[in-house]
C-alpha atoms as a PDB file:
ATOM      1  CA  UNK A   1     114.073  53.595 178.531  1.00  0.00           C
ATOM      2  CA  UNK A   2     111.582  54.049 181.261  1.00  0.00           C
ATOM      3  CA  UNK A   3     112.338  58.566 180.581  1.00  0.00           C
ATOM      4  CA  UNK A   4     111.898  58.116 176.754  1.00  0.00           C
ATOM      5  CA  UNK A   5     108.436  56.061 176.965  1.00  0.00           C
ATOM      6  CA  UNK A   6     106.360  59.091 178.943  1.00  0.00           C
ATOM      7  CA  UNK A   7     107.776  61.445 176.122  1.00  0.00           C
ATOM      8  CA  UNK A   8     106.789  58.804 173.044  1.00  0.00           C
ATOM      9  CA  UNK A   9     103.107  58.385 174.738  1.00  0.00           C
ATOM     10  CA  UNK A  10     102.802  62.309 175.096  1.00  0.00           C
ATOM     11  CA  UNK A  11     104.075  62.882 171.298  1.00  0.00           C
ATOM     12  CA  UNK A  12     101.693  60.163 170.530  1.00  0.00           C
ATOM     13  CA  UNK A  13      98.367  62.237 172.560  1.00  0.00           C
ATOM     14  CA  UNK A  14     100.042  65.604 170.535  1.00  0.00           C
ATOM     15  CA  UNK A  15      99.614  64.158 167.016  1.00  0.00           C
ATOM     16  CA  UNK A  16      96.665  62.159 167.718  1.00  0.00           C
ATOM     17  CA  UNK A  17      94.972  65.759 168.940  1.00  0.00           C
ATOM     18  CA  UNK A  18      96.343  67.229 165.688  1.00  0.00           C
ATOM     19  CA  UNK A  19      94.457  64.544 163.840  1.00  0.00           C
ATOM     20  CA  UNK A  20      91.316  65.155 165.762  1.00  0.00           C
ATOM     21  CA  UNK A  21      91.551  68.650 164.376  1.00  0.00           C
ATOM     22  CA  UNK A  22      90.897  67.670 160.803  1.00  0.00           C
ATOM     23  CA  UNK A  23      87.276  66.184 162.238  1.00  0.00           C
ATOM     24  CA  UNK A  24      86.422  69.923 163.217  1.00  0.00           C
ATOM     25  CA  UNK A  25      85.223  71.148 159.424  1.00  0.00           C
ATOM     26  CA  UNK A  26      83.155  67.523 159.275  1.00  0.00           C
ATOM     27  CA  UNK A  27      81.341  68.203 163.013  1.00  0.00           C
ATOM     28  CA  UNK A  28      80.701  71.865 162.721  1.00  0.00           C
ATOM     29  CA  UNK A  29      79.012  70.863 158.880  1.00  0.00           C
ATOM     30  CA  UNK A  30      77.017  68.078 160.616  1.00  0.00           C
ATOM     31  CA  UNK A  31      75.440  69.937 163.336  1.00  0.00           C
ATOM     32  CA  UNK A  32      74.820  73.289 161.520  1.00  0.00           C
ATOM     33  CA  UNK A  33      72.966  71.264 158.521  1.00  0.00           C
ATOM     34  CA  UNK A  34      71.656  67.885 159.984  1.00  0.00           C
ATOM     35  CA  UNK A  35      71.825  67.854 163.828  1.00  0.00           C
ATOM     36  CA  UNK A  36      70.545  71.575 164.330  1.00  0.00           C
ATOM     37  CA  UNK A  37      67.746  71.601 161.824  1.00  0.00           C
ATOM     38  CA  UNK A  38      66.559  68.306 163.241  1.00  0.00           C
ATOM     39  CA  UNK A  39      66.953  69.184 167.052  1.00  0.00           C
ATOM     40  CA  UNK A  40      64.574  72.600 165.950  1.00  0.00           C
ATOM     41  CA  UNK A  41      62.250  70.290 163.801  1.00  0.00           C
ATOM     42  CA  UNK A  42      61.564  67.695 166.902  1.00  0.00           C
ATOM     43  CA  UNK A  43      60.804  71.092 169.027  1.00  0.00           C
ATOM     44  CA  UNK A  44      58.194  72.559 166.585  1.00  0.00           C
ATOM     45  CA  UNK A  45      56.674  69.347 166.461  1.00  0.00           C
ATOM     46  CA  UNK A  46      56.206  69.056 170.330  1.00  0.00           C
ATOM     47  CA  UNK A  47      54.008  71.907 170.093  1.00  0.00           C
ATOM     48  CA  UNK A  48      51.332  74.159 168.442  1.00  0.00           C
ATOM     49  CA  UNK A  49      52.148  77.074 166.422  1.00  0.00           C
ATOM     50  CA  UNK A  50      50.918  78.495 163.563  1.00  0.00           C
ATOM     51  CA  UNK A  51      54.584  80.470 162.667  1.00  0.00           C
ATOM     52  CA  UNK A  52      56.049  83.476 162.449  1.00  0.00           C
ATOM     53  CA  UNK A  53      55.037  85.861 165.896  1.00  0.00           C
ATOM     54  CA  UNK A  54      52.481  83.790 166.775  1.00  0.00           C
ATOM     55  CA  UNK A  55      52.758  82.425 170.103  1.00  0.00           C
ATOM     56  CA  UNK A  56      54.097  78.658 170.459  1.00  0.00           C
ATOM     57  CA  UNK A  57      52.067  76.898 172.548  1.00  0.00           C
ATOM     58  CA  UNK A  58      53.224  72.889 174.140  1.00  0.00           C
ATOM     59  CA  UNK A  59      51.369  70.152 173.050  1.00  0.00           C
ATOM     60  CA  UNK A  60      53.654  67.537 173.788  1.00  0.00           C
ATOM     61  CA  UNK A  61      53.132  64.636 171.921  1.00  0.00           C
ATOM     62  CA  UNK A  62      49.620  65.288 170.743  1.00  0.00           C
ATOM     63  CA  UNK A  63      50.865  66.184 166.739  1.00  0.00           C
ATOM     64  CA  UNK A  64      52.174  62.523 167.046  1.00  0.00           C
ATOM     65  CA  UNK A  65      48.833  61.153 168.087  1.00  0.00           C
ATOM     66  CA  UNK A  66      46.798  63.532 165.987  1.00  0.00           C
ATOM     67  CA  UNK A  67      48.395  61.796 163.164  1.00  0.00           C
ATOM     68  CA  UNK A  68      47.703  58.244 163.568  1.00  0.00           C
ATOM     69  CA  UNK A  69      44.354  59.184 163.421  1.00  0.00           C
ATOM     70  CA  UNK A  70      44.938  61.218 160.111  1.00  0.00           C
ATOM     71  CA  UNK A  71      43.821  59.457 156.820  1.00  0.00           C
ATOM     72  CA  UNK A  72      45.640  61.795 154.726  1.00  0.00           C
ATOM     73  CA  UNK A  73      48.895  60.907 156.606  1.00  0.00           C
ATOM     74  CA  UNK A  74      48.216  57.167 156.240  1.00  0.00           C
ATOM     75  CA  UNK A  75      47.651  57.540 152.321  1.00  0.00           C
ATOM     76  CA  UNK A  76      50.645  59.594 151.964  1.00  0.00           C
ATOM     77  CA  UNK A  77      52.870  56.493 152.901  1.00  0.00           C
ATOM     78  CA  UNK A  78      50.942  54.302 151.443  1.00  0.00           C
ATOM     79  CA  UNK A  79      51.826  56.159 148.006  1.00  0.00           C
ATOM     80  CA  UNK A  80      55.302  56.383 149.136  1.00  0.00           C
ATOM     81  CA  UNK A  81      55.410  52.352 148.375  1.00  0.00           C
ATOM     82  CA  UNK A  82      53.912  53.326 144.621  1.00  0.00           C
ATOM     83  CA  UNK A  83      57.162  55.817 144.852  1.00  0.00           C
ATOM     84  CA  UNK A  84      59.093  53.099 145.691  1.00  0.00           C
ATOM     85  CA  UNK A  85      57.816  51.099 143.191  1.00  0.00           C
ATOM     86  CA  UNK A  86      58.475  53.598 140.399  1.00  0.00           C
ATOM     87  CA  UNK A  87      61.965  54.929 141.428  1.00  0.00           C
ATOM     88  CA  UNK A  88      63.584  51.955 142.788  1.00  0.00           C
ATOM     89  CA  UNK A  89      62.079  48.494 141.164  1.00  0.00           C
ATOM     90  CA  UNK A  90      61.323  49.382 138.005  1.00  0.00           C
ATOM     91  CA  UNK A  91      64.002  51.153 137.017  1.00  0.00           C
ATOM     92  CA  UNK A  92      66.807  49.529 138.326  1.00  0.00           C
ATOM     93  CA  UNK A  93      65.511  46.462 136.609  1.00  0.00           C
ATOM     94  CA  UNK A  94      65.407  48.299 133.316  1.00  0.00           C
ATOM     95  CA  UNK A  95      68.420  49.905 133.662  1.00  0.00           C
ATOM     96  CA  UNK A  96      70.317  46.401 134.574  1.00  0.00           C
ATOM     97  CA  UNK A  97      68.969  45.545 131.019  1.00  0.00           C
ATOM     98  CA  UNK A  98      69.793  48.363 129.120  1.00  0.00           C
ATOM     99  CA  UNK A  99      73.365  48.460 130.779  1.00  0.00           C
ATOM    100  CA  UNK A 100      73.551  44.863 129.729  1.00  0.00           C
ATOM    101  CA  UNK A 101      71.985  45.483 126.119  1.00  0.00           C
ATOM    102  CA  UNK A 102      74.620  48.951 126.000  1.00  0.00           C
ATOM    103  CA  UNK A 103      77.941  46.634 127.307  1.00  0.00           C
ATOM    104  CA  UNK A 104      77.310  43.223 125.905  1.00  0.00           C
ATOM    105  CA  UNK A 105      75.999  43.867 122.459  1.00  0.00           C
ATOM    106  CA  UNK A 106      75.638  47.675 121.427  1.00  0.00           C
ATOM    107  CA  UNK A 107      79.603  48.329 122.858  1.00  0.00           C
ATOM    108  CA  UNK A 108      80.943  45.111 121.451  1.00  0.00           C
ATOM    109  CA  UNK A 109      79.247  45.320 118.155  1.00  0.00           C
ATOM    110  CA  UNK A 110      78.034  48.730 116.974  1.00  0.00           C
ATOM    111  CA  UNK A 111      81.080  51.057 119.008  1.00  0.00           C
ATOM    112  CA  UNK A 112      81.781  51.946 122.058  1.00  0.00           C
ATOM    113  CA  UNK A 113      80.765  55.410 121.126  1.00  0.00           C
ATOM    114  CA  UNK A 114      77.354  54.524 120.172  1.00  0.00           C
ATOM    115  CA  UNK A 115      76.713  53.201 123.886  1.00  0.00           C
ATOM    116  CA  UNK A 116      78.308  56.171 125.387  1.00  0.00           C
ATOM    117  CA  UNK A 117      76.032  58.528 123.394  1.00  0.00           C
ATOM    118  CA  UNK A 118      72.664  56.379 124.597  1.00  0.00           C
ATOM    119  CA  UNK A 119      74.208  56.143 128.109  1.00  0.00           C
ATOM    120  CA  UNK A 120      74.305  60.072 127.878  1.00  0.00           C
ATOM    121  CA  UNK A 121      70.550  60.135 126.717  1.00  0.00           C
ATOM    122  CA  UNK A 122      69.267  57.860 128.903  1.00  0.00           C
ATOM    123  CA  UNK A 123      70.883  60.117 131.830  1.00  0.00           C
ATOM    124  CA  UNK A 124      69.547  63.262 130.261  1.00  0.00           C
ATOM    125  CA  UNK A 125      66.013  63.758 132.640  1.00  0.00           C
ATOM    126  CA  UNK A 126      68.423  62.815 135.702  1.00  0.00           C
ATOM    127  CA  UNK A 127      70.070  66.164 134.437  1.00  0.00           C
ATOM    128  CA  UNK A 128      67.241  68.607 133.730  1.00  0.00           C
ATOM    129  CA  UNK A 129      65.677  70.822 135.572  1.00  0.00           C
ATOM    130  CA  UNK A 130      62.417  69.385 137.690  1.00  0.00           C
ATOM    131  CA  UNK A 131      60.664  72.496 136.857  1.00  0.00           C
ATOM    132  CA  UNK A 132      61.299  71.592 132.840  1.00  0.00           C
ATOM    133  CA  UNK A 133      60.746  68.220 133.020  1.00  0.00           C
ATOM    134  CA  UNK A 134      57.158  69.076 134.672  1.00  0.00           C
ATOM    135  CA  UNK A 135      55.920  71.671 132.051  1.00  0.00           C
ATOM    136  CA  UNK A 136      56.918  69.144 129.504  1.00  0.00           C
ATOM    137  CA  UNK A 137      54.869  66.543 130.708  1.00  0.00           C
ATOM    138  CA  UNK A 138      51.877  68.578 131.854  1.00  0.00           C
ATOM    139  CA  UNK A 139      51.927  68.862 128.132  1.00  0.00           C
ATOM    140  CA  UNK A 140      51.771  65.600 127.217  1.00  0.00           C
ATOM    141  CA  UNK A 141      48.884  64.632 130.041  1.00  0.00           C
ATOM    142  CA  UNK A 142      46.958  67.694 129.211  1.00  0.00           C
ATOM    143  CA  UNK A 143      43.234  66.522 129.013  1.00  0.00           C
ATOM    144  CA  UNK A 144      42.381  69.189 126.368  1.00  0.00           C
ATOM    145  CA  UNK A 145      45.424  69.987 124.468  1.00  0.00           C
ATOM    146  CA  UNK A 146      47.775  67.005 125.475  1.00  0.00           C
ATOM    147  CA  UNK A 147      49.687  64.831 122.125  1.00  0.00           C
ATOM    148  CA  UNK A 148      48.694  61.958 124.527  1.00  0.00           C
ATOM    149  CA  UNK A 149      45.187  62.453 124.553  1.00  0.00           C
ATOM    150  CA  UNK A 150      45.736  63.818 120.812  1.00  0.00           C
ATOM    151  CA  UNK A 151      47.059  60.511 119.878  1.00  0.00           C
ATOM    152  CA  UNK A 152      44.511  58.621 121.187  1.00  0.00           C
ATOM    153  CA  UNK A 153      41.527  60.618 119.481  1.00  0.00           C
ATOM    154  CA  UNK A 154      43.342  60.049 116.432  1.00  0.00           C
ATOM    155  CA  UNK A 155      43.196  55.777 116.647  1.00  0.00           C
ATOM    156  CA  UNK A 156      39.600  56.240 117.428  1.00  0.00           C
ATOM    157  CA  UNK A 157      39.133  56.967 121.400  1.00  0.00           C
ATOM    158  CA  UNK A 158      36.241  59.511 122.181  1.00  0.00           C
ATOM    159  CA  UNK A 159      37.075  59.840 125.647  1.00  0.00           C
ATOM    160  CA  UNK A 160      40.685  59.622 126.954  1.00  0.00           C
ATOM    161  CA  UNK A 161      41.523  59.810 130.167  1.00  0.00           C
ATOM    162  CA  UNK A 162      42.088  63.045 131.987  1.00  0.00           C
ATOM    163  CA  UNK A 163      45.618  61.822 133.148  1.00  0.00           C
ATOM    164  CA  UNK A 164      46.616  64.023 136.050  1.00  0.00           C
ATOM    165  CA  UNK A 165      42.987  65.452 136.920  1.00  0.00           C
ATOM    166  CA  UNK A 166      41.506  61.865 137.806  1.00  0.00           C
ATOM    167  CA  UNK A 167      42.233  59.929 141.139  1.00  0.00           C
ATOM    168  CA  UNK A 168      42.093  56.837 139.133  1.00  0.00           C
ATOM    169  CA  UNK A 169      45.569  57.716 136.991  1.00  0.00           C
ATOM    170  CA  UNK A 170      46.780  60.615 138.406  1.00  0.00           C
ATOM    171  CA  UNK A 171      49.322  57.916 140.316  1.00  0.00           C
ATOM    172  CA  UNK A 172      50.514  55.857 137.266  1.00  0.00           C
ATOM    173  CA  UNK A 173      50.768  58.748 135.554  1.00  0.00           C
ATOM    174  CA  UNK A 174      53.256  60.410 138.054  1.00  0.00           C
ATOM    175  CA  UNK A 175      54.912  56.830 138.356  1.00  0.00           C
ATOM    176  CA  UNK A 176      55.724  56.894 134.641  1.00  0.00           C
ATOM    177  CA  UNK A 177      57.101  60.138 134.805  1.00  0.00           C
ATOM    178  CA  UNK A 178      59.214  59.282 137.941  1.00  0.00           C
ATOM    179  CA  UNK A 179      60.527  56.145 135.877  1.00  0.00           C
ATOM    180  CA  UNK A 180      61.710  58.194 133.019  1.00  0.00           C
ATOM    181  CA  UNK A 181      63.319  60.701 135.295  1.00  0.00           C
ATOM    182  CA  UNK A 182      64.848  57.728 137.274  1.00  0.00           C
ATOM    183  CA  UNK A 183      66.225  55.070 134.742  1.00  0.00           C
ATOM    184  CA  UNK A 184      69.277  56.799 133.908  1.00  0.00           C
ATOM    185  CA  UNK A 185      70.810  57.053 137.329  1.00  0.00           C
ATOM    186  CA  UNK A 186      70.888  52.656 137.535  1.00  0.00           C
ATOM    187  CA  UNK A 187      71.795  52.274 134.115  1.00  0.00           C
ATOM    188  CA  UNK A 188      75.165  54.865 134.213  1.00  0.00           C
ATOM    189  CA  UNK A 189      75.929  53.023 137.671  1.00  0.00           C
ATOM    190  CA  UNK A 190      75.017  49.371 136.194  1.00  0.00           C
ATOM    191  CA  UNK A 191      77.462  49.991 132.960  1.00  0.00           C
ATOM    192  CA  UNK A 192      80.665  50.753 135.129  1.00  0.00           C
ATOM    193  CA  UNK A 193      80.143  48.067 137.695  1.00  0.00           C
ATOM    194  CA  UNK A 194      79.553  45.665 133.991  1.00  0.00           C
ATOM    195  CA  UNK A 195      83.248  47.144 133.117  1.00  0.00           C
ATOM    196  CA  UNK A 196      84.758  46.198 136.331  1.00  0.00           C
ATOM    197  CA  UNK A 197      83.425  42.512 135.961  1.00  0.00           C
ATOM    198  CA  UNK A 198      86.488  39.932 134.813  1.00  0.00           C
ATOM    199  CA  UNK A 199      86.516  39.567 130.956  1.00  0.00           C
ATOM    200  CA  UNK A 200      88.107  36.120 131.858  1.00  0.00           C
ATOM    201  CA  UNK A 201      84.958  35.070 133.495  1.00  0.00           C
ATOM    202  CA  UNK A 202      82.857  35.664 130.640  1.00  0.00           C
ATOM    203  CA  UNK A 203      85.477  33.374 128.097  1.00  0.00           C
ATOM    204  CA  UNK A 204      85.681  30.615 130.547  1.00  0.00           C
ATOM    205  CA  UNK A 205      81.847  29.965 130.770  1.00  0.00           C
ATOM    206  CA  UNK A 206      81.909  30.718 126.982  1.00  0.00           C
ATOM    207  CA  UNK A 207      84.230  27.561 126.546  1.00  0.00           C
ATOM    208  CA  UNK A 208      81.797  25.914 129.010  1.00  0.00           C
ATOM    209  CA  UNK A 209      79.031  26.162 126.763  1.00  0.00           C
ATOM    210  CA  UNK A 210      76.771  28.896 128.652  1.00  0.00           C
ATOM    211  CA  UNK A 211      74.554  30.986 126.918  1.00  0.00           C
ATOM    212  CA  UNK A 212      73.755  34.593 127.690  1.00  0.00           C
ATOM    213  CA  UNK A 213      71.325  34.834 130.061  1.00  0.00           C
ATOM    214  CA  UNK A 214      72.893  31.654 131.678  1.00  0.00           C
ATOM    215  CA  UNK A 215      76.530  33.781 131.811  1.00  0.00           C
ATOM    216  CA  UNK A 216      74.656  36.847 133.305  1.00  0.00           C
ATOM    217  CA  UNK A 217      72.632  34.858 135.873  1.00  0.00           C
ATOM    218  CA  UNK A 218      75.387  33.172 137.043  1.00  0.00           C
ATOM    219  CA  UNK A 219      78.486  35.486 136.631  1.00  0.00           C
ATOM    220  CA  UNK A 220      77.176  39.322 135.731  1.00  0.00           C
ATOM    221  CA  UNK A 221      74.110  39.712 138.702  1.00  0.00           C
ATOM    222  CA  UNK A 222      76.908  38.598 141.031  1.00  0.00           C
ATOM    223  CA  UNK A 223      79.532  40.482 140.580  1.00  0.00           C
ATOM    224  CA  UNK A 224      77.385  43.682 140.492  1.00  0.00           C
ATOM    225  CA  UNK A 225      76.034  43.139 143.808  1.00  0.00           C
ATOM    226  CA  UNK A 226      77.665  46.381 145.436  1.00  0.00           C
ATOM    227  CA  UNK A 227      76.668  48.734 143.061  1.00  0.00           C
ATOM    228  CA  UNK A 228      72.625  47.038 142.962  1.00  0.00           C
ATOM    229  CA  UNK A 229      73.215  47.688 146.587  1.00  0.00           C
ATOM    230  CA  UNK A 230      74.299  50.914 146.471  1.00  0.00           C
ATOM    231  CA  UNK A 231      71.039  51.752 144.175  1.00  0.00           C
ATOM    232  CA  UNK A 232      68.823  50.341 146.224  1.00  0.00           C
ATOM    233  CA  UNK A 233      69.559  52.403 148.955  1.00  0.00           C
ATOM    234  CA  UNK A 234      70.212  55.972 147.336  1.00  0.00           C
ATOM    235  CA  UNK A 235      67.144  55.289 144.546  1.00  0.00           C
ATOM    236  CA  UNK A 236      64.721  54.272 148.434  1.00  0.00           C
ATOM    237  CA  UNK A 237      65.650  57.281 149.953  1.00  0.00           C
ATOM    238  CA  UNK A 238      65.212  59.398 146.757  1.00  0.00           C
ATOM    239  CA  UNK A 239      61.760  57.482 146.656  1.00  0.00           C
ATOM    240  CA  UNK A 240      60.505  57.913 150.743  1.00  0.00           C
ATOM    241  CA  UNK A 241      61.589  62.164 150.430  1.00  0.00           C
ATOM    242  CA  UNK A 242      60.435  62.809 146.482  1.00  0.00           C
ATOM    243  CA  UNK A 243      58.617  66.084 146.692  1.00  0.00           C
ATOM    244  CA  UNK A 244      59.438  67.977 143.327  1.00  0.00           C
ATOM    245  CA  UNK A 245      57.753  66.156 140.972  1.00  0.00           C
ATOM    246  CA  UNK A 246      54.613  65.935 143.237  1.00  0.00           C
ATOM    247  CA  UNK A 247      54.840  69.956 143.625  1.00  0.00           C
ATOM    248  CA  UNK A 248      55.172  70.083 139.803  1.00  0.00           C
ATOM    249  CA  UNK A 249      52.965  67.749 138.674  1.00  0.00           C
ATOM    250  CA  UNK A 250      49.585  67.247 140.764  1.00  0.00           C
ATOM    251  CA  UNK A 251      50.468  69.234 144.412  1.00  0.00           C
ATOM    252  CA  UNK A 252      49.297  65.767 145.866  1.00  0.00           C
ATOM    253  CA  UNK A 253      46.174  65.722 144.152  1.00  0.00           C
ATOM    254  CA  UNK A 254      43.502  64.927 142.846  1.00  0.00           C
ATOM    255  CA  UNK A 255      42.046  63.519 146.101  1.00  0.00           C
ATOM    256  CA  UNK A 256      45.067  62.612 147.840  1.00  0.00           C
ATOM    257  CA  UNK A 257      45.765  60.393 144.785  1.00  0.00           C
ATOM    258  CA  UNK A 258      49.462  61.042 144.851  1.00  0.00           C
ATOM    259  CA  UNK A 259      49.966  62.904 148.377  1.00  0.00           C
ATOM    260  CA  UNK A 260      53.644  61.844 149.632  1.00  0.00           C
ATOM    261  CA  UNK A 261      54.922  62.875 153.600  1.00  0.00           C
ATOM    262  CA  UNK A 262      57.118  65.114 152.267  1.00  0.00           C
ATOM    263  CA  UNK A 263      54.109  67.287 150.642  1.00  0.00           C
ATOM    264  CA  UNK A 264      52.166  67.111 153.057  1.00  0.00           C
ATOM    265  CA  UNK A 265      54.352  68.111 155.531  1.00  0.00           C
ATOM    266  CA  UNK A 266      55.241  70.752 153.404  1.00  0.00           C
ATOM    267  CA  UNK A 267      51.590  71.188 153.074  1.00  0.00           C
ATOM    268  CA  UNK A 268      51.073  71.288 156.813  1.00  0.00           C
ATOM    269  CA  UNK A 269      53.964  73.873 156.994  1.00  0.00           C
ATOM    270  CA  UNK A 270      53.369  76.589 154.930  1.00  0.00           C
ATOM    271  CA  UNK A 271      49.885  76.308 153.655  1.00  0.00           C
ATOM    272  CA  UNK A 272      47.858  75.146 156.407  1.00  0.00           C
ATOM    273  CA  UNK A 273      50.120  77.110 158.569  1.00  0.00           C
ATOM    274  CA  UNK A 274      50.287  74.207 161.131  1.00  0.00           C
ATOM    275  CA  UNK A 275      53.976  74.281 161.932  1.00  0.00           C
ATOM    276  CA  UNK A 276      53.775  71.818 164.940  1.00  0.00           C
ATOM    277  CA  UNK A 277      51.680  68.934 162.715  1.00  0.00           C
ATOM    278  CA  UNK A 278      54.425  69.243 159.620  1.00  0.00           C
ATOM    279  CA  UNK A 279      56.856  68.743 161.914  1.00  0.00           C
ATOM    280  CA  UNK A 280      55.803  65.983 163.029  1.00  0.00           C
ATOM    281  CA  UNK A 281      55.142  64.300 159.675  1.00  0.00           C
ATOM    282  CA  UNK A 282      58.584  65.299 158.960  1.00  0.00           C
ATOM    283  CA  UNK A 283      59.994  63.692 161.861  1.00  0.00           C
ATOM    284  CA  UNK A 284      58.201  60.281 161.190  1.00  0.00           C
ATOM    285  CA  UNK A 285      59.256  60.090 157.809  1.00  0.00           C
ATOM    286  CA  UNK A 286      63.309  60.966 159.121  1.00  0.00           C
ATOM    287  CA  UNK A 287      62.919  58.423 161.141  1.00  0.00           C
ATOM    288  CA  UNK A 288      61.252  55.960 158.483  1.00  0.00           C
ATOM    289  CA  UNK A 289      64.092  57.010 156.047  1.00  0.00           C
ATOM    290  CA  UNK A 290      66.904  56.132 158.965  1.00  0.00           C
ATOM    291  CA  UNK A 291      65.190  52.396 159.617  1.00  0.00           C
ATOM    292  CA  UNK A 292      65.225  51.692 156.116  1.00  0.00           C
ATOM    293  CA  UNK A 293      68.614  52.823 155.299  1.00  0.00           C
ATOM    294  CA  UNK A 294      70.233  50.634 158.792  1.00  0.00           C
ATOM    295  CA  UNK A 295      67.971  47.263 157.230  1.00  0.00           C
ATOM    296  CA  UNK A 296      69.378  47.719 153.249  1.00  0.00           C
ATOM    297  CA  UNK A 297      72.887  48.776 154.917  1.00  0.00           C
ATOM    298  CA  UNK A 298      72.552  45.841 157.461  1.00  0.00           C
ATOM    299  CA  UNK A 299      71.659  43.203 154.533  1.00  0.00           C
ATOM    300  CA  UNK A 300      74.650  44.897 152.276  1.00  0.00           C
ATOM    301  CA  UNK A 301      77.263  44.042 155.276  1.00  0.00           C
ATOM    302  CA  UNK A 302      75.341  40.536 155.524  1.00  0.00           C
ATOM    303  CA  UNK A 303      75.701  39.827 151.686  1.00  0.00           C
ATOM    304  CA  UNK A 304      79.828  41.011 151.936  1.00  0.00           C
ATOM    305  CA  UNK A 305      80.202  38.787 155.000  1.00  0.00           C
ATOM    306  CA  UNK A 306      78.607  35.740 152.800  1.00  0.00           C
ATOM    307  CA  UNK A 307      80.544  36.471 150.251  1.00  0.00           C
ATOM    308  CA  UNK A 308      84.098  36.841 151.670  1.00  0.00           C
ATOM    309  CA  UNK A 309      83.144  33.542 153.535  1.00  0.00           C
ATOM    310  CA  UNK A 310      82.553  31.960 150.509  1.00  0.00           C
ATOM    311  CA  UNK A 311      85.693  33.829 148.970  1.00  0.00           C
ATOM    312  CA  UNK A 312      88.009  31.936 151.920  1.00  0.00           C
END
């Protein structure tokens, strides 16, 4: 007994070392695309250099200071809440209705197909190409040419708005786009977590006398939690780093109207050729993106916790 327990603890070391193997692939990924580019990206942003040949010179953390006294910096995160706002509250709250609206009425009484085809369109901008989706609705805003501005000479308005070219709507402008690009990815999510939910649930508070909104108050918003979770967090992130539709749309103009980090590090990057400052905006908002993500995360373990206590 006391020869054969050496030998079991040393095949136990061998396989466990075998299984440590199948890490490798995963740790050579994450350090070649996240823990590399970031290590580099801190560096830049510790000193001053314009890229390319040019010589690097330290500035410590002088980029980092520089920027809390930059207004441009300040508004860019200050949009990023708008951002928020129009990728992450709004549509998640009208995609929880239209998944409802698509599972509890259009499914049960019109066909399943029906609501399959509308889940399909409502995913459709998720789909298309950013590039696409921006010459469509540069159309659309155009101040001269647009069917917006068309429309509204056409009930009687001399003077529309110039949608993307004024400071004053150039932001709910890029919101609404944002939300239409955004409302399919809650509502797809939204209609599977609906399918998951207990049919038996439904047909006892049925019995019980509870009404719609009453049964998804009480029994739908519940059960969904996970998946409202899991949208919060993704649709945030998507929200804090959105730079596409800004490059598209109004290159974080007019004014700084709808500058976000991401541009203006960008921004800082290539056309200001201040490698060092972009950086350094690009660090702050990682680390912005990483605090958020640990709170939502932390209050999605919370919520679990409450509920498996409440479970027992």
């Amino acid at each position: 007994m006391s020869v054969q327990t050496p030998r079991v603890h040393r095949a136990a070391r061998r396989r466990q070392a075998v299984y440590w193997l199948y890490l490798l692939p995963g740790v050579i990924a994450l350090t070649a695309v996240i823990i590399v580019p970031f290590g580099l990206n801190v560096f830049y942003s510790l000193h001053r250099w314009k890229g390319g040949l040019s010589p690097m010179h330290w500035y410590g953390f002088g980029n980092y200071t520089d920027l809390l006294h930059d207004a441009a910096f300040w508004s860019s995160f200050r949009n990023s809440v708008w951002m928020i706002v129009a990728m992450v509250i709004v549509p998640t709250l009208i995609g929880l209705i239209l998944a409802a609206v698509l599972f509890d009425y259009i499914g049960k009484n019109v066909g399943n197909r029906t609501a399959s085809f509308l889940r399909a369109t409502y995913y459709l901008p998720q789909i298309m190409p950013v590039a696409v989706a921006g010459i469509v609705w540069n159309w659309i805003f155009n101040a001269e040419t647009g069917s917006l501005n068309a429309m509204l000479h056409s009930i009687g308005v001399a003077h529309p708005p110039n949608w993307l070219g004024s400071p004053s709507t150039a932001l709910p402008a890029v919101m609404l786009v944002l939300v239409w690009i955004q409302i399919g990815y809650p509502t797809v999510i939204f209609m599977s977590a609906l399918q998951r939910v207990d049919p038996e649930l439904y047909e006892a508070a049925e019995l019980d006398g509870a009404g719609w909104f009453r049964r998804f108050r009480a029994i739908t918003i519940p059960q969904i939690k996970p998946e409202t979770f899991v949208i919060t967090l993704t649709c945030t992130i998507a929200a804090l780093k959105v730079f596409a539709p800004i490059y598209v749309l109004t290159r974080g103009g007019p004014e700084l109207s709808t500058l976000v980090p991401s541009y203006y590090s960008f921004l800082n990057f290539f056309d200001k050729s201040k490698v060092g400052y972009g950086a350094a905006v690009a660090t702050v908002l990682t680390l912005v993106i990483v605090v958020v993500a640990a709170v939502i995360q932390l209050l999605q373990n919370r919520s679990a916790r409450r509920d498996e206590e409440g479970v027992r």
